[in-house]
PDB file of N, CA and C in Angstrom:
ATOM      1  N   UNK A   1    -141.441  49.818 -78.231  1.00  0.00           N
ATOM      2  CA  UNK A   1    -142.402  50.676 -78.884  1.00  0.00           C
ATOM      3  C   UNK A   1    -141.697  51.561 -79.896  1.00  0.00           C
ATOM      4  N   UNK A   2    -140.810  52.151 -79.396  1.00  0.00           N
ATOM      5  CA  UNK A   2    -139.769  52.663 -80.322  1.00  0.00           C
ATOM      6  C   UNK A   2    -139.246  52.313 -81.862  1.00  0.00           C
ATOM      7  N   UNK A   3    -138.893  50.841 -81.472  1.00  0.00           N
ATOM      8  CA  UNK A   3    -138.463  50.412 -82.762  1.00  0.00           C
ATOM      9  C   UNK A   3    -139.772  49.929 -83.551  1.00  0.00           C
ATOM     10  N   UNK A   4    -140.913  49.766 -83.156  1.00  0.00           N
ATOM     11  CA  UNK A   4    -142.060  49.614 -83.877  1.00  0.00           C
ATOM     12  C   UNK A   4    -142.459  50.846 -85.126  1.00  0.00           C
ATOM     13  N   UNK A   5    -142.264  52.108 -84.181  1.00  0.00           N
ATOM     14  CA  UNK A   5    -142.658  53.055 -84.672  1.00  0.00           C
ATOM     15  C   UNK A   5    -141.376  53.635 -86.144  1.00  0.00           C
ATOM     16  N   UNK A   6    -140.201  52.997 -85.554  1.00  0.00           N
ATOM     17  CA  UNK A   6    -139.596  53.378 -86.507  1.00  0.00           C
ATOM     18  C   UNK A   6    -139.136  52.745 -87.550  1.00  0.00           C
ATOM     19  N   UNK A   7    -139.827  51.299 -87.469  1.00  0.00           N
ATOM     20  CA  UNK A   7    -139.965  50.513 -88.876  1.00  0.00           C
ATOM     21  C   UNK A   7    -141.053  51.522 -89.843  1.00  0.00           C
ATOM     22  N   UNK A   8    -141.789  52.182 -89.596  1.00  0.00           N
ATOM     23  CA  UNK A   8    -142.946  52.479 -90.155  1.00  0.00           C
ATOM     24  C   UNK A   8    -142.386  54.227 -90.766  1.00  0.00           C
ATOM     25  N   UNK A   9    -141.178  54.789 -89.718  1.00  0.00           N
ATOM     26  CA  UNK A   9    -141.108  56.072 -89.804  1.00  0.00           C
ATOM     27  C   UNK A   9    -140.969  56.905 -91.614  1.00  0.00           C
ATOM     28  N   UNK A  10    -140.780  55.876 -92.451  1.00  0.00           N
ATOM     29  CA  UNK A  10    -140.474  56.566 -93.425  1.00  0.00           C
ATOM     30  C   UNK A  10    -141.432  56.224 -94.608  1.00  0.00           C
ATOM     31  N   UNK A  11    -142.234  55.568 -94.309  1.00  0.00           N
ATOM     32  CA  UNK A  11    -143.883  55.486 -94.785  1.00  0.00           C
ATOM     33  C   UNK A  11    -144.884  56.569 -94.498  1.00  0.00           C
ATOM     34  N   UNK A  12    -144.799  56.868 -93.300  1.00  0.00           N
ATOM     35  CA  UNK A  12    -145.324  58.284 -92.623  1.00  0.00           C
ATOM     36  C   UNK A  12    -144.566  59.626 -92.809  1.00  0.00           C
ATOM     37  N   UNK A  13    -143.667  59.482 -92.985  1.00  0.00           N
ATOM     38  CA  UNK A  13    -143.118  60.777 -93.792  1.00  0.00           C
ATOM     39  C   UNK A  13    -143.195  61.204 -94.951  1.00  0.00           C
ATOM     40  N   UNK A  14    -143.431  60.565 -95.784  1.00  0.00           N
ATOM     41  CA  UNK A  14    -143.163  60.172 -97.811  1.00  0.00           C
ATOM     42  C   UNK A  14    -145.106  60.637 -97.351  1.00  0.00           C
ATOM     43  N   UNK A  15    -146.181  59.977 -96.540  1.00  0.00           N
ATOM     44  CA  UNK A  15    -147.646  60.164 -96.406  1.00  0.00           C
ATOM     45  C   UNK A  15    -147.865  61.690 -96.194  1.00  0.00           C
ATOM     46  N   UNK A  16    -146.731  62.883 -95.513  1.00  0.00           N
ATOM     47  CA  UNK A  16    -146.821  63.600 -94.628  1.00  0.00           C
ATOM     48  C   UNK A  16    -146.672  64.480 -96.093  1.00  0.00           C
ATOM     49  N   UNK A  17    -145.580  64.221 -96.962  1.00  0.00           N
ATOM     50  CA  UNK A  17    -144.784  64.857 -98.056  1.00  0.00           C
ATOM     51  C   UNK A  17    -146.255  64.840 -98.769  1.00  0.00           C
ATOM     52  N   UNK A  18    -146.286  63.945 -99.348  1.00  0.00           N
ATOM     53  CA  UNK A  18    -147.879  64.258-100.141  1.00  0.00           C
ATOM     54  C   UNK A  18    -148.758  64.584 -99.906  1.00  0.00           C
ATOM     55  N   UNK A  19    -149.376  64.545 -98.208  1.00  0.00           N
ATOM     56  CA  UNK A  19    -150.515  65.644 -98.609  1.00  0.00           C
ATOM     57  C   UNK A  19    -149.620  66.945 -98.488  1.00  0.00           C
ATOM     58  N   UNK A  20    -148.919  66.824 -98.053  1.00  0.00           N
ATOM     59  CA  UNK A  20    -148.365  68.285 -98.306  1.00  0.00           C
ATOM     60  C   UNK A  20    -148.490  69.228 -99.909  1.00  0.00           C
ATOM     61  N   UNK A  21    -148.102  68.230-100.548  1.00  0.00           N
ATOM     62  CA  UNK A  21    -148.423  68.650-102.103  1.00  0.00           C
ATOM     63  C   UNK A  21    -149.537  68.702-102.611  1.00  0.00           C
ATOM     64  N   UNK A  22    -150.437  68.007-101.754  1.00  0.00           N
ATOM     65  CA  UNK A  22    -151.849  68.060-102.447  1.00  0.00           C
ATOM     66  C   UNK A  22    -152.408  69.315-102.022  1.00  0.00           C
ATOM     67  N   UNK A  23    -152.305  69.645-100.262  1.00  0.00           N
ATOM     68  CA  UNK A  23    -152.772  71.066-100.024  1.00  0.00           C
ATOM     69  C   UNK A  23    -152.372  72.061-101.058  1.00  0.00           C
ATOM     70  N   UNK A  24    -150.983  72.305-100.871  1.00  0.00           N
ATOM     71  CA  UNK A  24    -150.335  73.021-101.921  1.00  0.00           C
ATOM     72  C   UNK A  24    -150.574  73.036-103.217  1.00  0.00           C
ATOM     73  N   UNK A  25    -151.076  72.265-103.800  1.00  0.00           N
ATOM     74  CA  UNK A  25    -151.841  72.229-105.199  1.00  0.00           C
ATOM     75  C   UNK A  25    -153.093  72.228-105.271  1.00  0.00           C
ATOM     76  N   UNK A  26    -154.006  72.256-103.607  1.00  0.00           N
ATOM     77  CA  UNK A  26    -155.218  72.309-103.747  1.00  0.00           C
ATOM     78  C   UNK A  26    -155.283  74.334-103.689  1.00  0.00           C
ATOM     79  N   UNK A  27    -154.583  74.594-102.747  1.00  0.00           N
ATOM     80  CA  UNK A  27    -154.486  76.294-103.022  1.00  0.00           C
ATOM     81  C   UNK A  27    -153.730  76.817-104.273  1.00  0.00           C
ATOM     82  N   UNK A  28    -152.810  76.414-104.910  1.00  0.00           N
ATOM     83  CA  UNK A  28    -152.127  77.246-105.927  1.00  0.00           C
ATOM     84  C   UNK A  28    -153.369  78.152-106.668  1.00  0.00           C
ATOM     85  N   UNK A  29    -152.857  79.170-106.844  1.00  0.00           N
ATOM     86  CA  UNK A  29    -154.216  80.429-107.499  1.00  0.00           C
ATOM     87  C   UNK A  29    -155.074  80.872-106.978  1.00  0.00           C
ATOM     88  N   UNK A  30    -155.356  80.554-105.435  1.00  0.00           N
ATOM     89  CA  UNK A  30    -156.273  81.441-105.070  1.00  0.00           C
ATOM     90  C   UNK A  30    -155.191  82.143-103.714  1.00  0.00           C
ATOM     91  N   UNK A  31    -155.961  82.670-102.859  1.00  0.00           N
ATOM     92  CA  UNK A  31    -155.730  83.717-102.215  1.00  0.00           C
ATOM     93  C   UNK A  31    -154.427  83.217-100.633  1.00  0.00           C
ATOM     94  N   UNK A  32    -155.084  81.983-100.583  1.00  0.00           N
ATOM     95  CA  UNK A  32    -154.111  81.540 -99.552  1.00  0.00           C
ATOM     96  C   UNK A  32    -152.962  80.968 -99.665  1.00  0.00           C
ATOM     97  N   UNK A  33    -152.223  81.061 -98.843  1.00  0.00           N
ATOM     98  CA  UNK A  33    -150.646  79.959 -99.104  1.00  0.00           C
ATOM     99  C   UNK A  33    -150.492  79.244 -97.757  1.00  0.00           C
ATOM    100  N   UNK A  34    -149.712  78.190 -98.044  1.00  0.00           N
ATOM    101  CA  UNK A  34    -148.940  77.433 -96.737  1.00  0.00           C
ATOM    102  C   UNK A  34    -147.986  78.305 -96.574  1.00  0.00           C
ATOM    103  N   UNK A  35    -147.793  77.926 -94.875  1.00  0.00           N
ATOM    104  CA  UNK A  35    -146.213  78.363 -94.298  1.00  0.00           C
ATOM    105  C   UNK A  35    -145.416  77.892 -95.085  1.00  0.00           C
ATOM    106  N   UNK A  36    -144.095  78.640 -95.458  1.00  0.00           N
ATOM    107  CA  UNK A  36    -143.216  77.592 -96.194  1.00  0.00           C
ATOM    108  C   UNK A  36    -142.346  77.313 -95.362  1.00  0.00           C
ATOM    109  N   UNK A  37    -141.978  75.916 -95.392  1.00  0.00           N
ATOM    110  CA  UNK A  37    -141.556  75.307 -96.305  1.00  0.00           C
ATOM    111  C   UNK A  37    -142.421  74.254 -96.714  1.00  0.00           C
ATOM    112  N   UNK A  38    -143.680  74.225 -96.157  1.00  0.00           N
ATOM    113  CA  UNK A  38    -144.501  73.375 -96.497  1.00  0.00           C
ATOM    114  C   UNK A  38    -145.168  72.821 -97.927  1.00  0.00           C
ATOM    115  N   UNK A  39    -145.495  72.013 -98.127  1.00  0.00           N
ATOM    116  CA  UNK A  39    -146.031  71.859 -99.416  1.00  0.00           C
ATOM    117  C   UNK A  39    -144.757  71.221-100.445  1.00  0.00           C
ATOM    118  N   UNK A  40    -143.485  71.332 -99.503  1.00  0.00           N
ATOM    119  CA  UNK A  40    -142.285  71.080-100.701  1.00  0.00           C
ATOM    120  C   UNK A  40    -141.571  69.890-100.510  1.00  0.00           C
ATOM    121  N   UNK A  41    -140.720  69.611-100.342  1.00  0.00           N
ATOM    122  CA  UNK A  41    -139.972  68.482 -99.452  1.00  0.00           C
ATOM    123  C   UNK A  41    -139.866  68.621 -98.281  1.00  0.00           C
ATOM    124  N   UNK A  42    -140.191  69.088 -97.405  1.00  0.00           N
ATOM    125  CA  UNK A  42    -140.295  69.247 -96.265  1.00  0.00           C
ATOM    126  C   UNK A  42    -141.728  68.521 -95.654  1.00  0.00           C
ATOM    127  N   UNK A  43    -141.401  68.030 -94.471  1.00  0.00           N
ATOM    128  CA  UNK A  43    -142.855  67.041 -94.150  1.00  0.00           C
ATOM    129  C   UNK A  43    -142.631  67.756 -92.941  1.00  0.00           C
ATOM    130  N   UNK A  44    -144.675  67.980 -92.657  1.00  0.00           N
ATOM    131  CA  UNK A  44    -145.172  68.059 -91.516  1.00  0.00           C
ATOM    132  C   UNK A  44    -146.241  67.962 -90.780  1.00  0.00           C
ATOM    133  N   UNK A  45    -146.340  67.811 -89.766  1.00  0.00           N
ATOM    134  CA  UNK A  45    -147.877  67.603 -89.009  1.00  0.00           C
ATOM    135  C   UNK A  45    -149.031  68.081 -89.040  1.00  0.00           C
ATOM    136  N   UNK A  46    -148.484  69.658 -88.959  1.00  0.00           N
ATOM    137  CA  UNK A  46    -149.339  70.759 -89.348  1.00  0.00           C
ATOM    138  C   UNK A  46    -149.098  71.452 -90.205  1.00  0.00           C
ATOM    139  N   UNK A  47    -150.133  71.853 -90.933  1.00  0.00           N
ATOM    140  CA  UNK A  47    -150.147  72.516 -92.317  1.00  0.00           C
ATOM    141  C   UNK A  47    -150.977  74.185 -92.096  1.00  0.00           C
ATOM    142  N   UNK A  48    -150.039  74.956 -91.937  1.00  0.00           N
ATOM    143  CA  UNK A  48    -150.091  76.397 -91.519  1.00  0.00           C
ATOM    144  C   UNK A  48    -150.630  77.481 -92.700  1.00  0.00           C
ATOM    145  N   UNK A  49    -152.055  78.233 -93.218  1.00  0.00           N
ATOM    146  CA  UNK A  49    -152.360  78.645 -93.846  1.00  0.00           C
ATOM    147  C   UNK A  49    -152.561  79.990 -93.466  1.00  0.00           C
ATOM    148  N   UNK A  50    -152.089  81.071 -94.704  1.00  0.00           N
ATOM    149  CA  UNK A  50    -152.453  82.311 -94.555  1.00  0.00           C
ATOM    150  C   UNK A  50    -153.304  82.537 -95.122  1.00  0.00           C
ATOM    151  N   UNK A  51    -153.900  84.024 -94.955  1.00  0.00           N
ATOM    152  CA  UNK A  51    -154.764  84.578 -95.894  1.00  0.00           C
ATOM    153  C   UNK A  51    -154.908  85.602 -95.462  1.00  0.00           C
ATOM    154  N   UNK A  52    -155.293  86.591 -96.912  1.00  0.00           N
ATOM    155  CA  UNK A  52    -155.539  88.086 -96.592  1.00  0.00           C
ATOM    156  C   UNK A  52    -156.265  88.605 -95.496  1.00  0.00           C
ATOM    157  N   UNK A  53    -156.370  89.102 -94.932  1.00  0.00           N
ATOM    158  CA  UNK A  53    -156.971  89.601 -93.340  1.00  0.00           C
ATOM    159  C   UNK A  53    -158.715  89.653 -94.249  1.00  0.00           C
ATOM    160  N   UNK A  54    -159.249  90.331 -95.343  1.00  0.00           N
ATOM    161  CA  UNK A  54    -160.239  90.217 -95.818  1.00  0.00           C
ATOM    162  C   UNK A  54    -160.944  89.186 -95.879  1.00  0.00           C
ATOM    163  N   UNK A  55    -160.198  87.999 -95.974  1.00  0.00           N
ATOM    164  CA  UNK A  55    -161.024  86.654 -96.708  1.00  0.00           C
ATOM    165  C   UNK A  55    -160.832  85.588 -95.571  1.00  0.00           C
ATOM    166  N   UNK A  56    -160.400  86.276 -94.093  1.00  0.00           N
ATOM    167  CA  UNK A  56    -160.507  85.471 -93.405  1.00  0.00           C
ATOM    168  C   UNK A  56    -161.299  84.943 -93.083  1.00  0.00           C
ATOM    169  N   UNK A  57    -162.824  85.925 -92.569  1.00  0.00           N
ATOM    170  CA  UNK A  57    -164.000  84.922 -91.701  1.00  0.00           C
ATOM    171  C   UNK A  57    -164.752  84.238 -92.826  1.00  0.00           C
ATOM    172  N   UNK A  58    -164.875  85.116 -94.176  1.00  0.00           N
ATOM    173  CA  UNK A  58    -165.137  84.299 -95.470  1.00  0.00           C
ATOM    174  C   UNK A  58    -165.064  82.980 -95.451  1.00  0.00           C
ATOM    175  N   UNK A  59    -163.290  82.293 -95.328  1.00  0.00           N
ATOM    176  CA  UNK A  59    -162.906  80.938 -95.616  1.00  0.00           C
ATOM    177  C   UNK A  59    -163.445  80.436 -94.415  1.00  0.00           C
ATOM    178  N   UNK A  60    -163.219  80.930 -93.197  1.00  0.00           N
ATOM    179  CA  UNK A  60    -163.535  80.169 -92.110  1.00  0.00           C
ATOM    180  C   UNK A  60    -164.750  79.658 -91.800  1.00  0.00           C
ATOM    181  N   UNK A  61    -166.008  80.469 -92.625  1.00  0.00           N
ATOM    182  CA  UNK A  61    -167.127  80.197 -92.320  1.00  0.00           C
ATOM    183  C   UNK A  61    -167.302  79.133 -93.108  1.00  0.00           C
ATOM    184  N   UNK A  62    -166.589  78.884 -94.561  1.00  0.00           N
ATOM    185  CA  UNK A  62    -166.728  78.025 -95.485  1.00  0.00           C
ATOM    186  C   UNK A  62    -165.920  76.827 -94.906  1.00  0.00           C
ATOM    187  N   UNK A  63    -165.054  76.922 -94.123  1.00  0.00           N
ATOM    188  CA  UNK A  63    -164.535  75.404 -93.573  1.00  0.00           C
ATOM    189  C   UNK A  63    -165.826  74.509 -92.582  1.00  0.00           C
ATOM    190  N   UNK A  64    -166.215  75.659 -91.721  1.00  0.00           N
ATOM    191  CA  UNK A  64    -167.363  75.592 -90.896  1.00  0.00           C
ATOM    192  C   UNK A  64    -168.645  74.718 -91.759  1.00  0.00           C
ATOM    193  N   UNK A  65    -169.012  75.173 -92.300  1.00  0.00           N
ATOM    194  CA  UNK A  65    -170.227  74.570 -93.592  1.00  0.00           C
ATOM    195  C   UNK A  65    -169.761  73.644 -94.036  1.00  0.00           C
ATOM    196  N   UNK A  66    -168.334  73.167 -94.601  1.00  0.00           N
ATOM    197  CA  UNK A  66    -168.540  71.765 -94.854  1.00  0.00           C
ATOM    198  C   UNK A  66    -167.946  70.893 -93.388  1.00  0.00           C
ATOM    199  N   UNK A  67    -167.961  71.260 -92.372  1.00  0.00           N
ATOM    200  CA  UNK A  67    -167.412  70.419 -91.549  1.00  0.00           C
ATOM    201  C   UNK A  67    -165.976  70.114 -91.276  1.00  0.00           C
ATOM    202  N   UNK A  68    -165.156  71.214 -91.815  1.00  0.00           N
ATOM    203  CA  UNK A  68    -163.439  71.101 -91.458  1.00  0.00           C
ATOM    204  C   UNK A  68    -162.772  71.935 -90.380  1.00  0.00           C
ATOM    205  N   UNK A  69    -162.544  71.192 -90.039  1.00  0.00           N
ATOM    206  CA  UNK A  69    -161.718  71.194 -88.872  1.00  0.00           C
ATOM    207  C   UNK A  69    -160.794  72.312 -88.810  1.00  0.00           C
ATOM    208  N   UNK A  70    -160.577  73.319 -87.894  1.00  0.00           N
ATOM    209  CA  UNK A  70    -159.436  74.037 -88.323  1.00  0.00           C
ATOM    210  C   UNK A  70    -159.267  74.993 -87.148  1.00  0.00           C
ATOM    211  N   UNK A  71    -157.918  75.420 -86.369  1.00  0.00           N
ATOM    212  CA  UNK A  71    -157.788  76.358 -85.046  1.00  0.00           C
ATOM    213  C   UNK A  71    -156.876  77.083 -85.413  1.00  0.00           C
ATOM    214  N   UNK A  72    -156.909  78.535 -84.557  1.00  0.00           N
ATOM    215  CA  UNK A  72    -155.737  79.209 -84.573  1.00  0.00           C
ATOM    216  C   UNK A  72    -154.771  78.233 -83.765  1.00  0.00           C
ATOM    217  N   UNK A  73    -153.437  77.866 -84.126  1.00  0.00           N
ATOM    218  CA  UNK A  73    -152.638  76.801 -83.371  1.00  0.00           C
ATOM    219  C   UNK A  73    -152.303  78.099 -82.080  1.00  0.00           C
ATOM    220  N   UNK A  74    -151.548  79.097 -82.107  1.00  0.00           N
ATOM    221  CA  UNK A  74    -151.463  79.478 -81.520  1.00  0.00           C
ATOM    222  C   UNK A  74    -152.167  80.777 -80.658  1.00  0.00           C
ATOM    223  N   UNK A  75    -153.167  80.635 -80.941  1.00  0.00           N
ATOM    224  CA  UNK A  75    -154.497  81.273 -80.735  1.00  0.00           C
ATOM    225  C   UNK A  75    -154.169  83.017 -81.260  1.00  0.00           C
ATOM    226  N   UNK A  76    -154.151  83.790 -80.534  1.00  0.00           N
ATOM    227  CA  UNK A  76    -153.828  85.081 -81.432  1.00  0.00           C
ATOM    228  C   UNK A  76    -152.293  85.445 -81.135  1.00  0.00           C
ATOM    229  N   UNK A  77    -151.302  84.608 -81.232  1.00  0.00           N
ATOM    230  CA  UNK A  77    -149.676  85.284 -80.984  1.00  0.00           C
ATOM    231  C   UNK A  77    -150.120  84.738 -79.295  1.00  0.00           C
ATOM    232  N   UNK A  78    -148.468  83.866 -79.239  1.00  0.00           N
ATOM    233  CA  UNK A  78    -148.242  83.298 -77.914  1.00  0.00           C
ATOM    234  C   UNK A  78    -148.005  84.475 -76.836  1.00  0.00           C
ATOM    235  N   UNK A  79    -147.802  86.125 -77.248  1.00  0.00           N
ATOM    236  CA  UNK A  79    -148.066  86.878 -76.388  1.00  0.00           C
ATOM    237  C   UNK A  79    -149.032  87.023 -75.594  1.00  0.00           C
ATOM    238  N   UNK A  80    -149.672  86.516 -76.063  1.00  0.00           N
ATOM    239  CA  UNK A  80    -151.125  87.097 -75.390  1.00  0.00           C
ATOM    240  C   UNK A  80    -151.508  85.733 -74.456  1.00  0.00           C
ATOM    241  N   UNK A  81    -151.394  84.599 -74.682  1.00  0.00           N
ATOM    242  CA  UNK A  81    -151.640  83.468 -73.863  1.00  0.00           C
ATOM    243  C   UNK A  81    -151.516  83.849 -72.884  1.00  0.00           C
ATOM    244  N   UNK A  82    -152.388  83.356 -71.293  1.00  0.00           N
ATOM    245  CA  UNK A  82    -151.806  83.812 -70.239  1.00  0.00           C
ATOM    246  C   UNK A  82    -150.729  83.233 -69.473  1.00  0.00           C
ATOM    247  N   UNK A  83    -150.112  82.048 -69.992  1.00  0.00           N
ATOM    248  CA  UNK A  83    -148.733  81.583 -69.367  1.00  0.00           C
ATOM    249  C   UNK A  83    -147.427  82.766 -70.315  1.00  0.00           C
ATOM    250  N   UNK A  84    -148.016  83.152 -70.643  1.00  0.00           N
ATOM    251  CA  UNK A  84    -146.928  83.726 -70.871  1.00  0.00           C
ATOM    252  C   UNK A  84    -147.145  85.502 -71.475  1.00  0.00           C
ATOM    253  N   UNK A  85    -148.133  86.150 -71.199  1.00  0.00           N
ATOM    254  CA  UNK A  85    -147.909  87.571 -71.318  1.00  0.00           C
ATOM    255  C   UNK A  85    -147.737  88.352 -70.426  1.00  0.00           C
ATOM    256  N   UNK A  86    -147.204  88.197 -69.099  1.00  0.00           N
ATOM    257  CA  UNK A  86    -146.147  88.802 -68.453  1.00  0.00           C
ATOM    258  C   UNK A  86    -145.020  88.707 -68.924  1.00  0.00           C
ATOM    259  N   UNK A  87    -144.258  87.658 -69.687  1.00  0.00           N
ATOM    260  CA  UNK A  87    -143.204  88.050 -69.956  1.00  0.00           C
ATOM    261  C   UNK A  87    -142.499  88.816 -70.950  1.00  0.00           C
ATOM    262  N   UNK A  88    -140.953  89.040 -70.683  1.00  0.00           N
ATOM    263  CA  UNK A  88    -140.541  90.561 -71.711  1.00  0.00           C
ATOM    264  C   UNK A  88    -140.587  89.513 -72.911  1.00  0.00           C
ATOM    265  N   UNK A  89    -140.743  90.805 -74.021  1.00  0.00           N
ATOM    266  CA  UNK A  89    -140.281  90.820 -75.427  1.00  0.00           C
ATOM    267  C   UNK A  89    -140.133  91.508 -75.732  1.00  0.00           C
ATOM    268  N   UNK A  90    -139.835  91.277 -77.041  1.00  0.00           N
ATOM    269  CA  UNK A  90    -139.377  92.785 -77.760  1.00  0.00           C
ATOM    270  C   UNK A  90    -140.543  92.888 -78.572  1.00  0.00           C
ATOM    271  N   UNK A  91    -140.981  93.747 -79.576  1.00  0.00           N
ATOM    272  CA  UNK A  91    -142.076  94.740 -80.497  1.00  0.00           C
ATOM    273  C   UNK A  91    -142.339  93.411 -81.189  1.00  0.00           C
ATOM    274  N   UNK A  92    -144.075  93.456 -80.715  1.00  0.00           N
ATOM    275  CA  UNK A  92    -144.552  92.595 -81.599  1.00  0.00           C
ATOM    276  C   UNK A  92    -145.503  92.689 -82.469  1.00  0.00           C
ATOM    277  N   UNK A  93    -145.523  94.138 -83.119  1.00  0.00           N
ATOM    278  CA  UNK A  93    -146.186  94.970 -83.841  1.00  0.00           C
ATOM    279  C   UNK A  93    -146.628  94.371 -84.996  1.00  0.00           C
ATOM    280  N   UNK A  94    -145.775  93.667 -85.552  1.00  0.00           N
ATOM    281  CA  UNK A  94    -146.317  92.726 -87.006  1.00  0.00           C
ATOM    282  C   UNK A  94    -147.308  92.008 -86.735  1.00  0.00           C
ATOM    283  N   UNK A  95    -146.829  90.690 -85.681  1.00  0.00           N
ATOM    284  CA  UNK A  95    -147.814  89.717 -84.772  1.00  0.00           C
ATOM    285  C   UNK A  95    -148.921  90.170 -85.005  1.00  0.00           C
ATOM    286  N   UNK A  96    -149.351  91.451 -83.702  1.00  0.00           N
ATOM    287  CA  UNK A  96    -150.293  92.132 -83.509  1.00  0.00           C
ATOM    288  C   UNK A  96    -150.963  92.776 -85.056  1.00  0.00           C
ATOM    289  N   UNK A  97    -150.309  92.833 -85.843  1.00  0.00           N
ATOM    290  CA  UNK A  97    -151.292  93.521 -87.228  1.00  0.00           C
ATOM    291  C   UNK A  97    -151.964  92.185 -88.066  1.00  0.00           C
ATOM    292  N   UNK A  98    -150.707  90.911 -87.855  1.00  0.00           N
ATOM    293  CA  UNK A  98    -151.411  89.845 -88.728  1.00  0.00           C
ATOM    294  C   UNK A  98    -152.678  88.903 -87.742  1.00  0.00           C
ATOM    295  N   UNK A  99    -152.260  88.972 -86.745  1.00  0.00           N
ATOM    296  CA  UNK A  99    -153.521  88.001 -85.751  1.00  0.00           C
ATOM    297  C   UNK A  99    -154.209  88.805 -85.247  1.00  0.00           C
ATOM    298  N   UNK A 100    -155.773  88.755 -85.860  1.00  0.00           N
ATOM    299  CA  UNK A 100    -157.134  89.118 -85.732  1.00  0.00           C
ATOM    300  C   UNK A 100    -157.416  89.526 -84.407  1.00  0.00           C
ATOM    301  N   UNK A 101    -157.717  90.700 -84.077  1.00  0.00           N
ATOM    302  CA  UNK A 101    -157.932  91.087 -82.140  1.00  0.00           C
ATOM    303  C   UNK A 101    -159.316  90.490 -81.743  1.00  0.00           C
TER     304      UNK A 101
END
């Protein structure tokens, strides 16, 4: 299975690279950006978008209306998950200002 998958592996990467560029050129000029390094030579699975805390439920409602798909991956900061907010960390004050309570 292995070697199946990895005849194919660099067809699916070069696929991964371009939409990467297409997101990235579908946002250039407006308000949101990809995580970087995304959008560049770098390939990936998930394609991680910001946006101003203002224009959040805005876009979201507009993904909603046409039918796109879209989750917090890590729902609001892996602190808060319950496998894991007993445990220590250190100040996660930024976290907490950029992910929506």
């Amino acid at each position: 299975m292995g070697l199946a998958v990895l005849a194919e592996v660099d067809a699916k990467e070069a696929a991964l690279r371009r939409l990467g560029r297409d997101y990235a050129g579908a946002l250039a000029g407006s308000c949101a950006r990809l995580q970087q390094p995304s959008g560049g030579d770098w390939a990936t699975m998930t394609f991680n978008v910001t946006l101003p805390r203002a224009e959040l439920q805005t876009r979201l409602d507009r993904l909603d209306a046409g039918g796109v798909g879209w989750r917090r991956w890590w729902g609001l900061g892996t602190h808060r998950h319950a496998a894991f907010a007993d445990l220590p960390r250190d100040d996660l004050s930024v976290t907490d200002d950029i992910a929506p309570a």
